[in-house]
Protein backbone atom coordinates (compact mmCIF):
# COMPACT_ATOMS: atom_id res chain seq x y z
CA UNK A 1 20.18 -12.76 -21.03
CA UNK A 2 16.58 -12.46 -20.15
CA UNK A 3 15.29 -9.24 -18.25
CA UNK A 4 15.12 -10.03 -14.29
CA UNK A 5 11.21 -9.51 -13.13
CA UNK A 6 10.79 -7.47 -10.37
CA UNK A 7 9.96 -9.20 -7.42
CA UNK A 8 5.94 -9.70 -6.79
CA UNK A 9 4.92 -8.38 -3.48
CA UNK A 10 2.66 -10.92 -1.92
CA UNK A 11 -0.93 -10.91 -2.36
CA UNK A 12 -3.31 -9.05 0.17
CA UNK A 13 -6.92 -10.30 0.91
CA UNK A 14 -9.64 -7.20 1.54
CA UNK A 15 -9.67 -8.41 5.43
CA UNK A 16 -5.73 -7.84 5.43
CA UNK A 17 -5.57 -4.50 3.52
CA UNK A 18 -8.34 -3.40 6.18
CA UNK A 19 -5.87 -4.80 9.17
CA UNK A 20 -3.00 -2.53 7.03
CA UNK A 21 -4.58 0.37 7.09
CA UNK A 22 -5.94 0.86 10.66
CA UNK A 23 -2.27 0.17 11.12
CA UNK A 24 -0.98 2.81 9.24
CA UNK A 25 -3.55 4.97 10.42
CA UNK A 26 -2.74 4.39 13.77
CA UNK A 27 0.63 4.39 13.61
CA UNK A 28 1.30 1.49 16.33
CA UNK A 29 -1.51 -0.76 17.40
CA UNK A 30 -2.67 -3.70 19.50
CA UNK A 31 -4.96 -6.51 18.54
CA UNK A 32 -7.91 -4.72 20.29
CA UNK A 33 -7.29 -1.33 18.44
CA UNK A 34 -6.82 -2.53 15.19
CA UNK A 35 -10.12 -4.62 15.95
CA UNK A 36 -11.99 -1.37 16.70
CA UNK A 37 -10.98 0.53 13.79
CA UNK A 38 -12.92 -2.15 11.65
CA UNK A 39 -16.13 -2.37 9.84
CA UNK A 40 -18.02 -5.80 11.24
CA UNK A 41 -14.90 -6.68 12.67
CA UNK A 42 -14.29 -10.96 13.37
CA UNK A 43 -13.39 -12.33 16.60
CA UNK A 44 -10.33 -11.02 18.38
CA UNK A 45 -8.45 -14.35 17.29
CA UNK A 46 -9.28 -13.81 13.68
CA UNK A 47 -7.46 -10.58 13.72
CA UNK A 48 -4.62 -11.68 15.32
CA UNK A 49 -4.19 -14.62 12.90
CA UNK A 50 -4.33 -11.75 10.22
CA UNK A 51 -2.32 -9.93 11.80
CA UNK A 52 0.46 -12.40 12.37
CA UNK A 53 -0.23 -13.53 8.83
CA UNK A 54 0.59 -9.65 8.07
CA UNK A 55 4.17 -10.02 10.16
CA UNK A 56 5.29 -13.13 8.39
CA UNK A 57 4.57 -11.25 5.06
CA UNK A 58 6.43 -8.87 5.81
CA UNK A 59 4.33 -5.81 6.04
CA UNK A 60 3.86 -5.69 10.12
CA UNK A 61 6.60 -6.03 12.89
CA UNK A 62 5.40 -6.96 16.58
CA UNK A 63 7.14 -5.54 19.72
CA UNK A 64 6.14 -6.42 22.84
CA UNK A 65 4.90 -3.45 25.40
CA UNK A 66 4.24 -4.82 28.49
CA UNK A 67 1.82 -7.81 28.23
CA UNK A 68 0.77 -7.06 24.82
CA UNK A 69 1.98 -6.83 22.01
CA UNK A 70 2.21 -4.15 19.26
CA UNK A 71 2.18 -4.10 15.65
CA UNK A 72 3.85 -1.09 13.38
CA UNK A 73 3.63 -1.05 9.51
CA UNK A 74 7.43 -2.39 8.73
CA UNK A 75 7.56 0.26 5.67
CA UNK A 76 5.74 3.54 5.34
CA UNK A 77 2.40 3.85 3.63
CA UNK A 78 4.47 5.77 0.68
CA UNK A 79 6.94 3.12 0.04
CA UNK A 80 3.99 -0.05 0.27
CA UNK A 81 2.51 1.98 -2.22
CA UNK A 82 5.29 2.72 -4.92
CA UNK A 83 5.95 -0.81 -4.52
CA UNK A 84 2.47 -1.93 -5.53
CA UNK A 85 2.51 0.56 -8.24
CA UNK A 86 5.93 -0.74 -9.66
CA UNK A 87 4.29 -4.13 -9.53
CA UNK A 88 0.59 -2.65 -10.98
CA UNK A 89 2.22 -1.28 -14.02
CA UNK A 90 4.20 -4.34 -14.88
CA UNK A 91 1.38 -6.70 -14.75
CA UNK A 92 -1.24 -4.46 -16.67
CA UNK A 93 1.04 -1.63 -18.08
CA UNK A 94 4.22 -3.55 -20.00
CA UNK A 95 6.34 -2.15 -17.18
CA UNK A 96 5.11 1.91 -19.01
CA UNK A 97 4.43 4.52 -16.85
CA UNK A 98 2.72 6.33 -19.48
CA UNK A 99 0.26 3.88 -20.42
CA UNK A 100 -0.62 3.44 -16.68
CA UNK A 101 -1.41 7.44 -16.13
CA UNK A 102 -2.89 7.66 -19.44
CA UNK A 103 -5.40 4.71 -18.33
CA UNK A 104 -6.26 6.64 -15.02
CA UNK A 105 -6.33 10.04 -16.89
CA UNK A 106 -8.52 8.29 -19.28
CA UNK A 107 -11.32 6.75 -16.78
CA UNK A 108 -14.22 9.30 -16.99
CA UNK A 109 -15.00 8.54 -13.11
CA UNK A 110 -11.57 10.09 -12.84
CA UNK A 111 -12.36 13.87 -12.29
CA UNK A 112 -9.28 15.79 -11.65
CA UNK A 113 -9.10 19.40 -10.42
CA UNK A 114 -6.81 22.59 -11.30
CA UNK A 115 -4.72 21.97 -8.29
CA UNK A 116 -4.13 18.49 -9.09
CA UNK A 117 -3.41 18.55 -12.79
CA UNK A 118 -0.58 21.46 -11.62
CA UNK A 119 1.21 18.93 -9.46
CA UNK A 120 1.08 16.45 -12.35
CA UNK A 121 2.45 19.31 -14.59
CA UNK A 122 4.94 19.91 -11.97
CA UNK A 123 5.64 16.32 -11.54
CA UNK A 124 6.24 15.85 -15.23
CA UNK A 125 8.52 19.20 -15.25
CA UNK A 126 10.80 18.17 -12.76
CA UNK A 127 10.86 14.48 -14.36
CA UNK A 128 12.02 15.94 -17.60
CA UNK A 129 14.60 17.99 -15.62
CA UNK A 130 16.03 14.62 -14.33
CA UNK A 131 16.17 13.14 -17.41
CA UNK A 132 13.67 10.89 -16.56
């Protein structure tokens, strides 16, 4: 029996990861805010078509608060980002976590300091400990 894929999370344009991330950043937002958290932002109608585009993804939920309405990211920032990872490493990787970190620890522009390659360490120790 052939090995189930995991499923693809959909795509994301630039525009949309921009929309994403004001959202995350600020936590709940309206049209208008998320519209003045961006770089050379497009008309208010553009980023409420992204942003409706974003709910029916899946990656924003709308609440109404008043007369407006307000968006929320519908998983956190964390979990989005494990998921792209999962997804990352199977396209590019084979599905191996150690290829992937030894391609980032391999990119010279990739400059890491004490502190950081102690949490990897520390990561790795407790991964082992898991029997991971």
């Amino acid at each position: 029996m052939a090995k189930k894929k995991p499923a693809e999370p959909p795509k994301l344009g630039a525009r949309e990861r921009q929309i994403l991330d004001a959202v995350y950043h600020l936590g709940q937002a309206s049209v208008a805010d998320v519209r003045s958290q961006l770089n050379d932002p497009p008309s208010y109608s553009s980023v409420r078509t992204m942003m409706g585009i974003l709910e029916t993804k899946g990656f924003l939920q709308r609440h109404r608060d008043g007369v407006r309405h307000l968006y929320s990211a519908t998983r956190s920032r964390e979990k989005a980002g494990r998921s792209a990872l999962t997804h990352l490493m199977s396209t590019f990787f084979e599905g191996s976590a150690s290829k992937m970190l030894a391609a980032l620890l391999d990119e010279s522009a990739c400059q890491l300091s004490d502190e950081e390659l102690a949490q990897l360490q520390q990561s790795i120790d407790q991964a082992r400990k898991q029997g991971n």
